[in-house]
N, C-alpha and C. Protein backbone atom coordinates (compact mmCIF):
# COMPACT_ATOMS: atom_id res chain seq x y z
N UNK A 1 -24.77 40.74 42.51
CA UNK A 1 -23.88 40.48 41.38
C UNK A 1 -23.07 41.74 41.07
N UNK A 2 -21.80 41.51 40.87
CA UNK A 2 -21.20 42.62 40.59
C UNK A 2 -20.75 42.85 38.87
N UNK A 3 -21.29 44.27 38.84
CA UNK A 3 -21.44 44.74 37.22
C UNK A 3 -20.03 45.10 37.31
N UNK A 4 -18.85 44.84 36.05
CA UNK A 4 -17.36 45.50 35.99
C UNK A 4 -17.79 46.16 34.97
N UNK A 5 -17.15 47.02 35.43
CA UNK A 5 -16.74 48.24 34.18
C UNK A 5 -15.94 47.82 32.88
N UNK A 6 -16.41 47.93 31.86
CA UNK A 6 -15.95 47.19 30.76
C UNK A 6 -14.49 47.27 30.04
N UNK A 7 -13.80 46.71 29.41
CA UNK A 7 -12.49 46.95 29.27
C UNK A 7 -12.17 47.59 27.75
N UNK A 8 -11.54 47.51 27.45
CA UNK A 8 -11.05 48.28 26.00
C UNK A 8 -11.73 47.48 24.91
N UNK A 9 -11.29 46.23 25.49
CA UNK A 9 -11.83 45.37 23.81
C UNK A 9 -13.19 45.45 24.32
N UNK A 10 -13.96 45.15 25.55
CA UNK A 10 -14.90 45.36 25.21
C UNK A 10 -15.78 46.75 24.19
N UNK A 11 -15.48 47.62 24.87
CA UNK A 11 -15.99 48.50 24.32
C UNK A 11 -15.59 48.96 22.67
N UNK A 12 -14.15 48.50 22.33
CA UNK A 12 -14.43 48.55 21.03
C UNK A 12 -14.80 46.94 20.57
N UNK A 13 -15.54 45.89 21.37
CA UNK A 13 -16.54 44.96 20.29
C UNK A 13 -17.90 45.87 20.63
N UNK A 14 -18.15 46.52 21.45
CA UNK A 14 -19.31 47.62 21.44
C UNK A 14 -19.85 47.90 19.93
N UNK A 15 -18.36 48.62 19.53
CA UNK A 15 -18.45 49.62 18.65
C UNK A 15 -18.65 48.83 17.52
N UNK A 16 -18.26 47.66 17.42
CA UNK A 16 -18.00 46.69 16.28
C UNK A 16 -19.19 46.51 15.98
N UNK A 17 -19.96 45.98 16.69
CA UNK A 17 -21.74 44.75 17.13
C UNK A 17 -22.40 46.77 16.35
N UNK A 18 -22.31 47.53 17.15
CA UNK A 18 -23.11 49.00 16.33
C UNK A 18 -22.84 49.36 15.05
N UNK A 19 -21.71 48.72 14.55
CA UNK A 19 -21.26 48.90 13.49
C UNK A 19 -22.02 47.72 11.87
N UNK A 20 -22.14 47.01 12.55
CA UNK A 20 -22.56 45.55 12.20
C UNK A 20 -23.70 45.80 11.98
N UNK A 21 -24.75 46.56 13.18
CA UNK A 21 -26.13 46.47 12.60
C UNK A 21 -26.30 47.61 11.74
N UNK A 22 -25.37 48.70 11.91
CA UNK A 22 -25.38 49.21 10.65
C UNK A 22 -25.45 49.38 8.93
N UNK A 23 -24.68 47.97 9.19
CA UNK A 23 -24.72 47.50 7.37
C UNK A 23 -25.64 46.67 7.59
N UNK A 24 -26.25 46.03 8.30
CA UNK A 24 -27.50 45.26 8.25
C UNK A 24 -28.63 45.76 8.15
N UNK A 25 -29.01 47.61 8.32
CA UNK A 25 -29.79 48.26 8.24
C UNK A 25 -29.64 48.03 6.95
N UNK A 26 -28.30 48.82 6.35
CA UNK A 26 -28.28 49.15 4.72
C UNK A 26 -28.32 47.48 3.87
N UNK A 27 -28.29 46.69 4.33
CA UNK A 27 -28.32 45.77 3.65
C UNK A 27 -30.36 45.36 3.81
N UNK A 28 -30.89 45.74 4.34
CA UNK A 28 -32.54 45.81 4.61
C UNK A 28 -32.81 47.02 3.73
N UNK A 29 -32.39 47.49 3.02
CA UNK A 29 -32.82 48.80 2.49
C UNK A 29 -32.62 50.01 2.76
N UNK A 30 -31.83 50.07 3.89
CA UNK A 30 -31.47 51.60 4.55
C UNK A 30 -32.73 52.15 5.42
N UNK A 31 -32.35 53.29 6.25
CA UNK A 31 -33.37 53.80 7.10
C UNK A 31 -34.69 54.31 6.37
N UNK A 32 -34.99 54.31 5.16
CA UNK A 32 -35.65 54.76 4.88
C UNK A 32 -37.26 53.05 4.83
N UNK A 33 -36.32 52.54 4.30
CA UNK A 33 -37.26 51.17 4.23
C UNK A 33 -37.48 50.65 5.82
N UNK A 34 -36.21 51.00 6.35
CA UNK A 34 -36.31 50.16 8.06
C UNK A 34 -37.60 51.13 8.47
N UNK A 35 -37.75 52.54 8.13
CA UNK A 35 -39.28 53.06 8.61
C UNK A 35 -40.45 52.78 8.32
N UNK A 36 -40.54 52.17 7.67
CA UNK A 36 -41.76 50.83 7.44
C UNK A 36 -42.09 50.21 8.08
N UNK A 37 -41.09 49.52 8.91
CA UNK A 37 -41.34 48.27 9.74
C UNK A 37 -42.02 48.34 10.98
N UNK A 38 -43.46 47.67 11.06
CA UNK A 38 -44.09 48.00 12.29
C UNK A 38 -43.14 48.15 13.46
N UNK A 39 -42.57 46.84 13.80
CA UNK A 39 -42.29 46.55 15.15
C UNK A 39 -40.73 46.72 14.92
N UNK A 40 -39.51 46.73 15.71
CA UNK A 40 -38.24 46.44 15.51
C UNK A 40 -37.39 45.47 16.40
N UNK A 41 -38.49 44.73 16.58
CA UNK A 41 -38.42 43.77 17.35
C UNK A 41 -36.87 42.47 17.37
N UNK A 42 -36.58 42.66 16.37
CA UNK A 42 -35.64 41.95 15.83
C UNK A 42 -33.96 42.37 16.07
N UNK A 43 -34.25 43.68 16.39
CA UNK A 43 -33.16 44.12 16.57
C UNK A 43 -32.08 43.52 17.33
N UNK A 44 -32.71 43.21 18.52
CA UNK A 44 -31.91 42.45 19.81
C UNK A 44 -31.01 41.08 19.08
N UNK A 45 -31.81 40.36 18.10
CA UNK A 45 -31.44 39.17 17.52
C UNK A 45 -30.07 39.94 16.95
N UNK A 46 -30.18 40.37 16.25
CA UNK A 46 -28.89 41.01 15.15
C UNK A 46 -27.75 41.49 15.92
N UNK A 47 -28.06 42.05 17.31
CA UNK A 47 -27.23 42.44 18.07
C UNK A 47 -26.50 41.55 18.44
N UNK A 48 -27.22 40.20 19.27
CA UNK A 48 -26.35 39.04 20.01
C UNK A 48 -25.63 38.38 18.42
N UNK A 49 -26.39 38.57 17.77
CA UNK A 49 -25.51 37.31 16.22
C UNK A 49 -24.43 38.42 16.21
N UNK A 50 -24.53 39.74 15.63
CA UNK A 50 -23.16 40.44 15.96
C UNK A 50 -22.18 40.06 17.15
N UNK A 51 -22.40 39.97 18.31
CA UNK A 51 -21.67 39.87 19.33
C UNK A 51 -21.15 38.12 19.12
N UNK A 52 -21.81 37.26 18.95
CA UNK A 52 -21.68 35.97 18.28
C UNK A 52 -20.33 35.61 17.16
N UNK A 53 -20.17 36.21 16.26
CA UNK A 53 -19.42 36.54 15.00
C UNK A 53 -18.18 36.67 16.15
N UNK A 54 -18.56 38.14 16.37
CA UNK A 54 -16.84 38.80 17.16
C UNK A 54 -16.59 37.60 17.95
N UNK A 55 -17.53 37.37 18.95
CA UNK A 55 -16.40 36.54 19.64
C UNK A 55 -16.10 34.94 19.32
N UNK A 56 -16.56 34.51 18.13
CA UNK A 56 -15.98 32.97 17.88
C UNK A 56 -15.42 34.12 16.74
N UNK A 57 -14.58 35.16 16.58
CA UNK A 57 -13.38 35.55 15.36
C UNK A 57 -12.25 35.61 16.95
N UNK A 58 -13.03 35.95 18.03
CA UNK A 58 -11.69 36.42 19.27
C UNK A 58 -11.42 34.51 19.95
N UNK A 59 -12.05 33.22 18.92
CA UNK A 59 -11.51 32.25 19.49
C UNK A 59 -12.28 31.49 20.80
N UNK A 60 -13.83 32.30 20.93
CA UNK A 60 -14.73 31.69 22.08
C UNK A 60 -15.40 30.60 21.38
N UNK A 61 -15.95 29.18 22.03
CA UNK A 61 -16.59 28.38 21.72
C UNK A 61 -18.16 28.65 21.54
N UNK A 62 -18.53 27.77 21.01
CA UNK A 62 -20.03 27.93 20.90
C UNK A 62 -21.00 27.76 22.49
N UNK A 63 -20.21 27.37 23.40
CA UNK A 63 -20.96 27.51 24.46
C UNK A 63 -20.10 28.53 25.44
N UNK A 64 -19.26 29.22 25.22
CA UNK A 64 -18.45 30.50 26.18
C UNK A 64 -19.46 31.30 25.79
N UNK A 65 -19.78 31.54 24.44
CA UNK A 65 -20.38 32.25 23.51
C UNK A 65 -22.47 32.44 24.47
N UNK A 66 -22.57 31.09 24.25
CA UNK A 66 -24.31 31.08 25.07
C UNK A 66 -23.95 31.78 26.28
N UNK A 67 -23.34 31.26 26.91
CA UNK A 67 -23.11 31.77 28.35
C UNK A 67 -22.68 33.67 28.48
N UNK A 68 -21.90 34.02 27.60
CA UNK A 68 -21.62 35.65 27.99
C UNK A 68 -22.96 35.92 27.25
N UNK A 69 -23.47 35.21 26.27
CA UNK A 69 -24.62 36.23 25.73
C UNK A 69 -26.37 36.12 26.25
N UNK A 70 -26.23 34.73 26.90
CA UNK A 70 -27.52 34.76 27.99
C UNK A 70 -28.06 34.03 27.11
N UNK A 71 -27.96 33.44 26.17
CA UNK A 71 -28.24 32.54 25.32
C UNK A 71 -28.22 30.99 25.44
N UNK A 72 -29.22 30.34 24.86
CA UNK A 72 -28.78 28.71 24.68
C UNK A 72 -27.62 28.57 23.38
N UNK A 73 -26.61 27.70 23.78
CA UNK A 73 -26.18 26.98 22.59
C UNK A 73 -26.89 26.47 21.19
N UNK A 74 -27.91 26.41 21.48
CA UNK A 74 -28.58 26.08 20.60
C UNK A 74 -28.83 27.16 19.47
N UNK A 75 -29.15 28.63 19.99
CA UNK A 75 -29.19 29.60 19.36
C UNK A 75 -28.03 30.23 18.89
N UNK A 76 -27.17 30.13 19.49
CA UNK A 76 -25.83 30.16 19.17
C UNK A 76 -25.65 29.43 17.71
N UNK A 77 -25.89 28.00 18.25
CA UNK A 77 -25.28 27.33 16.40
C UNK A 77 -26.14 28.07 15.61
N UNK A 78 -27.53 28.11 15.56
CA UNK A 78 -28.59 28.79 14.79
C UNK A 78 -27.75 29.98 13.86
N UNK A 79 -27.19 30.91 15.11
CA UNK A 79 -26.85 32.15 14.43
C UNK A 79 -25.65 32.13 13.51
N UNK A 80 -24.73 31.05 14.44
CA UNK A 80 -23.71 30.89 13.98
C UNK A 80 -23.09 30.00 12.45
N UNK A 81 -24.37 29.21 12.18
CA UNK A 81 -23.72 28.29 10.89
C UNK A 81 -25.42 28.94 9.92
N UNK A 82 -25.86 29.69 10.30
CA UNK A 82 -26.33 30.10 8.76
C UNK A 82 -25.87 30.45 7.87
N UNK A 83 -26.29 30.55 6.58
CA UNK A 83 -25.80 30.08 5.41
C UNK A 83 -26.19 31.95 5.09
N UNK A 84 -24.76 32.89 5.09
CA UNK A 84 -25.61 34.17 4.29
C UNK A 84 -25.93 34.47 2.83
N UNK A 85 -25.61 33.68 2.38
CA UNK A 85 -26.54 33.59 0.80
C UNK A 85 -27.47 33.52 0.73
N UNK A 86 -27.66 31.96 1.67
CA UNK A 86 -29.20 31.79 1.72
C UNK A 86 -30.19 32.78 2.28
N UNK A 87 -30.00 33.69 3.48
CA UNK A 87 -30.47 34.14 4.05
C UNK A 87 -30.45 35.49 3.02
N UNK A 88 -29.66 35.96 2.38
CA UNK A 88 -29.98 36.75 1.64
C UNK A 88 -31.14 36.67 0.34
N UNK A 89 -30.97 35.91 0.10
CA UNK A 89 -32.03 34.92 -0.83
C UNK A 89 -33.64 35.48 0.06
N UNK A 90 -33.51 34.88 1.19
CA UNK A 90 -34.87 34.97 1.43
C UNK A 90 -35.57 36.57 1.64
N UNK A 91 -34.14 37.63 2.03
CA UNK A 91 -34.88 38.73 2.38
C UNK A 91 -34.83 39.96 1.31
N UNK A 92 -34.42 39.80 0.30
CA UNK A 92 -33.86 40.02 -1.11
C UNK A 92 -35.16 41.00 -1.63
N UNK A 93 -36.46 40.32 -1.29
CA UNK A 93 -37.86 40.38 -1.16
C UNK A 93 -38.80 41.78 -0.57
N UNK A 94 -40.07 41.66 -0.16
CA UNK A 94 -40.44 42.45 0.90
C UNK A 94 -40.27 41.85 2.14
N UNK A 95 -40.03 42.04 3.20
CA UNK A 95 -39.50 41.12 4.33
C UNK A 95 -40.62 41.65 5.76
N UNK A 96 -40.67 41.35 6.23
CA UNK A 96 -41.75 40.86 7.53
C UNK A 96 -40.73 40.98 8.64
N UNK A 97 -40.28 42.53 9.61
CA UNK A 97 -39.10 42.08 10.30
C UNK A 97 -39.76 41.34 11.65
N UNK A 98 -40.87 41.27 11.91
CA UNK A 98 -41.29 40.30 13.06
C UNK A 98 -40.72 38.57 12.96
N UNK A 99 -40.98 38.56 11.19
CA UNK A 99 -40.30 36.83 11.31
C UNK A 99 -38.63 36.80 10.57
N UNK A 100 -37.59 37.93 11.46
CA UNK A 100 -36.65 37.57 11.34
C UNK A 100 -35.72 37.07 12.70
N UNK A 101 -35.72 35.79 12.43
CA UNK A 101 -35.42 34.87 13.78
C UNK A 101 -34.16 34.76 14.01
N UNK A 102 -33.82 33.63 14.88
CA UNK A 102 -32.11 33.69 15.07
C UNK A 102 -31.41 33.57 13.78
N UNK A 103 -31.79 32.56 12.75
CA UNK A 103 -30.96 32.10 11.66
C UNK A 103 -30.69 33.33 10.99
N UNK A 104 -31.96 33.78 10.52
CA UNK A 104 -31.70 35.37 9.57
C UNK A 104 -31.21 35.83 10.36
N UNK A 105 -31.26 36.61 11.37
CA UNK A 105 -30.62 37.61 12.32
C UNK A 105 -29.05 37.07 12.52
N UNK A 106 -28.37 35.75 12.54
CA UNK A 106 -26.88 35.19 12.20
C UNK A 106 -26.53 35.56 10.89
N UNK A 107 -27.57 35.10 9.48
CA UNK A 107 -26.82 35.43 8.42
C UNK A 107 -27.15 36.48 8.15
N UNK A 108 -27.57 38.01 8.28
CA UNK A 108 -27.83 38.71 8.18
C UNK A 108 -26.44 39.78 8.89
N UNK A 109 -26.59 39.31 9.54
CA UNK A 109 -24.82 39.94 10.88
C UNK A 109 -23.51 39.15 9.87
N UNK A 110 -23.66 37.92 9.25
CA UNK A 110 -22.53 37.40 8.70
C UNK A 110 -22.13 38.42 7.38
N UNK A 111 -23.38 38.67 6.93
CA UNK A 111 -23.12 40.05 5.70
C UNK A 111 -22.90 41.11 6.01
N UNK A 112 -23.32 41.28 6.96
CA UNK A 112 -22.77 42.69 7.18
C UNK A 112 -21.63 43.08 8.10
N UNK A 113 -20.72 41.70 8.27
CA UNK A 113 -19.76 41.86 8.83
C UNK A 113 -18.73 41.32 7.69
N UNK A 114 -18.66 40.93 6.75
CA UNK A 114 -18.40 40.83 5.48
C UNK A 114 -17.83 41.93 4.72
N UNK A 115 -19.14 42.61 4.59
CA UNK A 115 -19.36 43.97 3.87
C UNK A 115 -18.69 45.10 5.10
N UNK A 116 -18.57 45.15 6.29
CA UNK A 116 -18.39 46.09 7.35
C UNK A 116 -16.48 45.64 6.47
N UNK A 117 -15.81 44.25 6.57
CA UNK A 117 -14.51 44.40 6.77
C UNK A 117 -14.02 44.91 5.34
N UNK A 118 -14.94 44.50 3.84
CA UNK A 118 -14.38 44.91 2.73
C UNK A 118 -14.15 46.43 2.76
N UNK A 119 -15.28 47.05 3.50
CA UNK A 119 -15.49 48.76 3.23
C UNK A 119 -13.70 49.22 4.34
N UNK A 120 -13.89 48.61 5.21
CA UNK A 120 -12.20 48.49 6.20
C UNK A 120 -11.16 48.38 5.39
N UNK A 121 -11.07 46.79 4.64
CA UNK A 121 -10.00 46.74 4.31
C UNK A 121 -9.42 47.76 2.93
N UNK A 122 -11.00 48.28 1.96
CA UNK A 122 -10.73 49.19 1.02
C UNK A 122 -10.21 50.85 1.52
N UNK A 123 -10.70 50.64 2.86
CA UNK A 123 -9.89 52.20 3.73
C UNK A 123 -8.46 52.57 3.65
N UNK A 124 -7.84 51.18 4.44
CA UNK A 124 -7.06 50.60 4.22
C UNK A 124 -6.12 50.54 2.96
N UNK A 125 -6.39 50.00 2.42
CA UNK A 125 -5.65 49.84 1.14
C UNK A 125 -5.14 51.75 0.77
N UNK A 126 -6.70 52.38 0.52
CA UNK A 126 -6.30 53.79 -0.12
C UNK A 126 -5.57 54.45 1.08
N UNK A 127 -5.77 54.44 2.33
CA UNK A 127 -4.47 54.83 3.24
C UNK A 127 -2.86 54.94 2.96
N UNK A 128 -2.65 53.39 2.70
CA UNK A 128 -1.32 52.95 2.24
C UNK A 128 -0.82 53.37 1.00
N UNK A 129 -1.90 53.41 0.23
CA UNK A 129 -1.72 53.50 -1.35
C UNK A 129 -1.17 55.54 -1.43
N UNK A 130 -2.64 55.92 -0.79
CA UNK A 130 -1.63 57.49 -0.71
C UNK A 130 -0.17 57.91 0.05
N UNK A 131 -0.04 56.86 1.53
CA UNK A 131 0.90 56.98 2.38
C UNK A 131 1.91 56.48 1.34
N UNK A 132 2.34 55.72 0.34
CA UNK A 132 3.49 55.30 -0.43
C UNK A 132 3.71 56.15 -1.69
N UNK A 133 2.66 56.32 -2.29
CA UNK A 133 2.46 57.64 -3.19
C UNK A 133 3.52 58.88 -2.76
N UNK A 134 2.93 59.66 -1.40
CA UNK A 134 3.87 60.65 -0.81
C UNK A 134 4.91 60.19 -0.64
N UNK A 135 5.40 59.17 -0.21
CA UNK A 135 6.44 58.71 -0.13
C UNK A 135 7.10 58.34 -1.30
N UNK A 136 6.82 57.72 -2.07
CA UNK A 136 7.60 58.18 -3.39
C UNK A 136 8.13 56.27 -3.63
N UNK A 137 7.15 55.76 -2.92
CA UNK A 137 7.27 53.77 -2.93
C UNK A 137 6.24 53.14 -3.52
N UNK A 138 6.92 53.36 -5.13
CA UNK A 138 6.24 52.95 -6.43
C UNK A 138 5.56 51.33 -6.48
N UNK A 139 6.24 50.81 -5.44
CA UNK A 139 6.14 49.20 -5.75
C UNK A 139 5.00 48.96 -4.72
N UNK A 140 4.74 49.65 -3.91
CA UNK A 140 3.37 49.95 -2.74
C UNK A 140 2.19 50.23 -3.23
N UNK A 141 2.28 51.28 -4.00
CA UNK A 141 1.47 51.98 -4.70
C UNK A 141 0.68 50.57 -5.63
N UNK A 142 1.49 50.29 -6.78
CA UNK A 142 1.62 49.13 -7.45
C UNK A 142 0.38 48.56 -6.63
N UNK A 143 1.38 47.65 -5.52
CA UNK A 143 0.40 46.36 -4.86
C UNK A 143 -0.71 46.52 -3.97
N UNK A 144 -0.89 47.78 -4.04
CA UNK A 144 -2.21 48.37 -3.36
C UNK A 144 -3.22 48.43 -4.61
N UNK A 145 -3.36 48.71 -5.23
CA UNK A 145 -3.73 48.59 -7.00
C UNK A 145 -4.24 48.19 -7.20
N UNK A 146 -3.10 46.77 -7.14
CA UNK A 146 -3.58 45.13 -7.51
C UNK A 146 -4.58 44.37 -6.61
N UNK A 147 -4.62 44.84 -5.22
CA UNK A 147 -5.46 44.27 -4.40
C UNK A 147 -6.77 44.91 -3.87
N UNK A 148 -7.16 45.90 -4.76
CA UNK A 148 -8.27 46.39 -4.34
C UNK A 148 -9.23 45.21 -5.07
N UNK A 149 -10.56 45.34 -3.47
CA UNK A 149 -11.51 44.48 -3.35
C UNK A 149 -11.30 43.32 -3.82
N UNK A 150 -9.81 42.31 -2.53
CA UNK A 150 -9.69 41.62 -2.33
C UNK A 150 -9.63 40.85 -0.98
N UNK A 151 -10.72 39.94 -0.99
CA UNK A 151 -11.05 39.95 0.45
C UNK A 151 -9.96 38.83 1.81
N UNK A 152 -9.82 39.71 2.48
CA UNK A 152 -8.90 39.50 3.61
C UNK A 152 -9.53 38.32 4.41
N UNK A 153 -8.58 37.68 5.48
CA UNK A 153 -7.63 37.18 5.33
C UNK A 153 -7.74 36.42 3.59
N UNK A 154 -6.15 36.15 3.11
CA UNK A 154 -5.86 35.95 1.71
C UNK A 154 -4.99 34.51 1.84
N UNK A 155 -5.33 33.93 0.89
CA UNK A 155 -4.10 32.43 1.18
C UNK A 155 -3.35 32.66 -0.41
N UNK A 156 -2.31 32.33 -0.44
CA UNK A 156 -1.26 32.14 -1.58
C UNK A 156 -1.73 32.58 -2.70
N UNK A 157 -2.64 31.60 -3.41
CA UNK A 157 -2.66 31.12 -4.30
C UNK A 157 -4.05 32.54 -4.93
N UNK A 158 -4.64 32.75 -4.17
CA UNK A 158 -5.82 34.18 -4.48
C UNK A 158 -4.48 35.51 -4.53
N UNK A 159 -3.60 35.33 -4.14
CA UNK A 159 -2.78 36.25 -4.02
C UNK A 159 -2.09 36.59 -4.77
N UNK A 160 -1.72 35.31 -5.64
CA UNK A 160 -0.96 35.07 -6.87
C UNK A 160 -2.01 35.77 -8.26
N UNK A 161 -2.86 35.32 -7.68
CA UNK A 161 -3.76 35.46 -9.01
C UNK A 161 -3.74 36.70 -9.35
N UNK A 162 -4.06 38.11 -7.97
CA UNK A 162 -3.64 39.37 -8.36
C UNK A 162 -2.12 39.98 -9.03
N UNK A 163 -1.43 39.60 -8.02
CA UNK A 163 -0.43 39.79 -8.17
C UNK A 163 0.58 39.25 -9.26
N UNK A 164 0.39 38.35 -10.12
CA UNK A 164 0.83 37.69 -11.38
C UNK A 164 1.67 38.86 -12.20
N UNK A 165 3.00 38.31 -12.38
CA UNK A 165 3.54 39.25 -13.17
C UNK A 165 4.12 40.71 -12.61
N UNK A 166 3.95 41.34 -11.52
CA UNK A 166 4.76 42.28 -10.71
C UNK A 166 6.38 41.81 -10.29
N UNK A 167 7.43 43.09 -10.56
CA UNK A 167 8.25 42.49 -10.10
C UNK A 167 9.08 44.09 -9.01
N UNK A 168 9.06 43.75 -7.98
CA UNK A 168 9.80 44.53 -6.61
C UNK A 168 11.34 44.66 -7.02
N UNK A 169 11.98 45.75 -7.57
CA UNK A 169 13.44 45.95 -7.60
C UNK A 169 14.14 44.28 -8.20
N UNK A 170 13.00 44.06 -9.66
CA UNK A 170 13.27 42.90 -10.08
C UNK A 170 13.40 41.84 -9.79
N UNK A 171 12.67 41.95 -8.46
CA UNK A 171 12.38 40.37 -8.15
C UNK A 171 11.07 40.09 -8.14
N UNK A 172 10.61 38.54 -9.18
CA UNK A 172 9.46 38.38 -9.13
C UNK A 172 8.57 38.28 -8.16
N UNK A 173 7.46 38.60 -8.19
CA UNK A 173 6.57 38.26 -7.34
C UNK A 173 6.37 37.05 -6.64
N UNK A 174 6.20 36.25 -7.49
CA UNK A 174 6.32 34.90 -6.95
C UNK A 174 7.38 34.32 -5.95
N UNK A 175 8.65 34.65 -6.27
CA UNK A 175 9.66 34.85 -5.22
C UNK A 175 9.70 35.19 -4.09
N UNK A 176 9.11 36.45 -4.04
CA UNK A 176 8.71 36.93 -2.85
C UNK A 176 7.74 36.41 -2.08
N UNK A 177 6.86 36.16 -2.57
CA UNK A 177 5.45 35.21 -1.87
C UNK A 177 5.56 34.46 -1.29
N UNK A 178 6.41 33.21 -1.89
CA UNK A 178 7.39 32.11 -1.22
C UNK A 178 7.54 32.44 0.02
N UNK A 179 8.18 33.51 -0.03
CA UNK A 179 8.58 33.34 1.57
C UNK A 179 7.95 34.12 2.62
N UNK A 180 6.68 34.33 2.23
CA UNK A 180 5.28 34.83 3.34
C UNK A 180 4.76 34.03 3.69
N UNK A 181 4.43 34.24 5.30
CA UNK A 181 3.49 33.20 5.79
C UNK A 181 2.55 33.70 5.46
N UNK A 182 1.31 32.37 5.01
CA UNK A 182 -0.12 32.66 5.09
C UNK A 182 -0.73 32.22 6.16
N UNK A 183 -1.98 32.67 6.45
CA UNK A 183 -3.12 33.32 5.70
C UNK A 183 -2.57 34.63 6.25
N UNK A 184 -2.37 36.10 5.31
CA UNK A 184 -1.98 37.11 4.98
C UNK A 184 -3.50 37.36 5.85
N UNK A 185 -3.56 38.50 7.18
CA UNK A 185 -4.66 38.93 7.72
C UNK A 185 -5.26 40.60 7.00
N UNK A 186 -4.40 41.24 6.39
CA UNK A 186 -4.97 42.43 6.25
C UNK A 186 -3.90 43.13 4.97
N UNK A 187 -3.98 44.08 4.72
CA UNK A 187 -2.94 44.89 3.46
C UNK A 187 -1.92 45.42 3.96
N UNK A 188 -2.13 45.70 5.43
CA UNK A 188 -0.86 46.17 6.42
C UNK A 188 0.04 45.25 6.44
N UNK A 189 -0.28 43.78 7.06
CA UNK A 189 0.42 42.61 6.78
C UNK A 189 1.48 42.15 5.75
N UNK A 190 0.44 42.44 4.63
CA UNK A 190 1.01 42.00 3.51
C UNK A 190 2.29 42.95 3.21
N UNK A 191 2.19 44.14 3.45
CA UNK A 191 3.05 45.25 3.31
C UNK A 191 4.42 45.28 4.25
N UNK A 192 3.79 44.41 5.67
CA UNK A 192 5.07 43.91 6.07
C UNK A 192 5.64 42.83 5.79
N UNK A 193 5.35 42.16 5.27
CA UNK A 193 6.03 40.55 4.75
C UNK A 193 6.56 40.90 4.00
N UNK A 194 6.01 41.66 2.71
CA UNK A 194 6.96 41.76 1.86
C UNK A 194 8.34 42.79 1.79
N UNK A 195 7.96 44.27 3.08
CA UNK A 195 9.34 44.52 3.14
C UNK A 195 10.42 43.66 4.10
N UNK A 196 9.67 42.74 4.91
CA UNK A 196 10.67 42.28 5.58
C UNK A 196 11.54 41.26 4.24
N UNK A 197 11.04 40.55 3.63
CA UNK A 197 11.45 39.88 2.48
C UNK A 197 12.50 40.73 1.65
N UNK A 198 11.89 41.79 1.41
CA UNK A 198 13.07 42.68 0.61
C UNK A 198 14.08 43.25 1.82
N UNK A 199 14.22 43.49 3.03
CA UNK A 199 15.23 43.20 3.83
C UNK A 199 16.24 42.60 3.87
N UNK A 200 15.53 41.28 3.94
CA UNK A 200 15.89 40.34 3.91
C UNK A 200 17.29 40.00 2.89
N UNK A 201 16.91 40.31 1.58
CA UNK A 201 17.49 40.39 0.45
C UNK A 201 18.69 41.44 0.37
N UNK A 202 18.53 42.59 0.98
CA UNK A 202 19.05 43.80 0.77
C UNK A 202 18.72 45.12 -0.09
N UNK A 203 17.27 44.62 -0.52
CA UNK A 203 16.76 45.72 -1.58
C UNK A 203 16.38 47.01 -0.56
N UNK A 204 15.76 46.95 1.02
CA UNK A 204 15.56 47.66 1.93
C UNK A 204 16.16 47.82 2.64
N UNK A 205 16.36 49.10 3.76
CA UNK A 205 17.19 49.20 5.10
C UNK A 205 16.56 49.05 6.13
């Protein structure tokens, strides 16, 4: 069998899936509680449900998905349609990591890939928010503001709700919105829709 050398996206979903069990540590209590745990047996689970997540977000089916991960479909749905509330619910507790199985080990990766993109998209945001600041683009600043710890992708109407009442070189907000496509994927996004919109208009060059 021939092993390929892995490609870019692979290696940054590498980095992603390491990243993932990271907040799943801190969401178990952090390293200090994970040194408790007899066995760490579980780990492997959290890894494939990480790798699971990424690739039905990159558009793989639930059985492309069994197949790159050496998995049954079956474990696949397991990981894939748990409920992470619920699963938070159950480990909320003292927890037993020997009986955390596929389901926990899916909703367990669903939170902490959750929590991995809010801590992103809040990077994000204060990036832009200082990058417009220096720049001296008051109305950036503004809508970076308004959208902290608001979770991405965004549809219209959650968008409105922040944004209510802002107006861009006097044009309402709402105006502007109109003519964005949704679902809005990130704060970068949003930052281009709306200058292309004010382009559009002539408020920008």
């Amino acid at each position: 069998m021939e092993i390929k050398p892995p490609t870019d996206i692979d290696k940054k979903r590498d980095e992603e899936v390491l990243r993932i069990l990271m907040e799943v540590l801190d969401i178990l209590g952090g390293p200090r509680k994970i040194a408790e745990f007899r066995t760490l047996t579980w780990i492997p689970s959290i890894i494939k449900a990480g790798y699971a997540i990424l690739l039905e977000k990159a558009g793989k089916t639930h059985e492309e998905i069994a197949r790159e991960l050496g998995v049954t479909r079956a474990t696949v749905d397991k990981m894939l349609r748990a409920d992470p509330e619920e699963v938070l619910k159950r480990v909320r507790g003292e927890i037993e990591a020997e009986k955390i199985d596929e389901h926990i080990a899916g909703g367990l990766a669903k939170l902490a890939y959750k929590q991995m993109m809010s801590k992103r998209i809040e990077e994000e945001i204060t990036h832009y928010s200082e990058t417009a600041e220096a720049l001296g683009v008051e109305w950036a600043v503004v809508l970076m503001t308004k959208i902290k710890g608001l979770d991405f992708p965004v549809d219209k109407d959650r968008l409105l709700e922040r944004l209510k009442g802002i107006k861009i070189y006097d044009i309402p907000i709402e105006d502007i919105v109109d003519e964005i496509v949704f679902p809005v994927e990130s704060p970068a996004q949003l930052l281009k829709e709306i200058s292309k919109v004010l382009k559009s208009r002539g408020k920008l060059k």
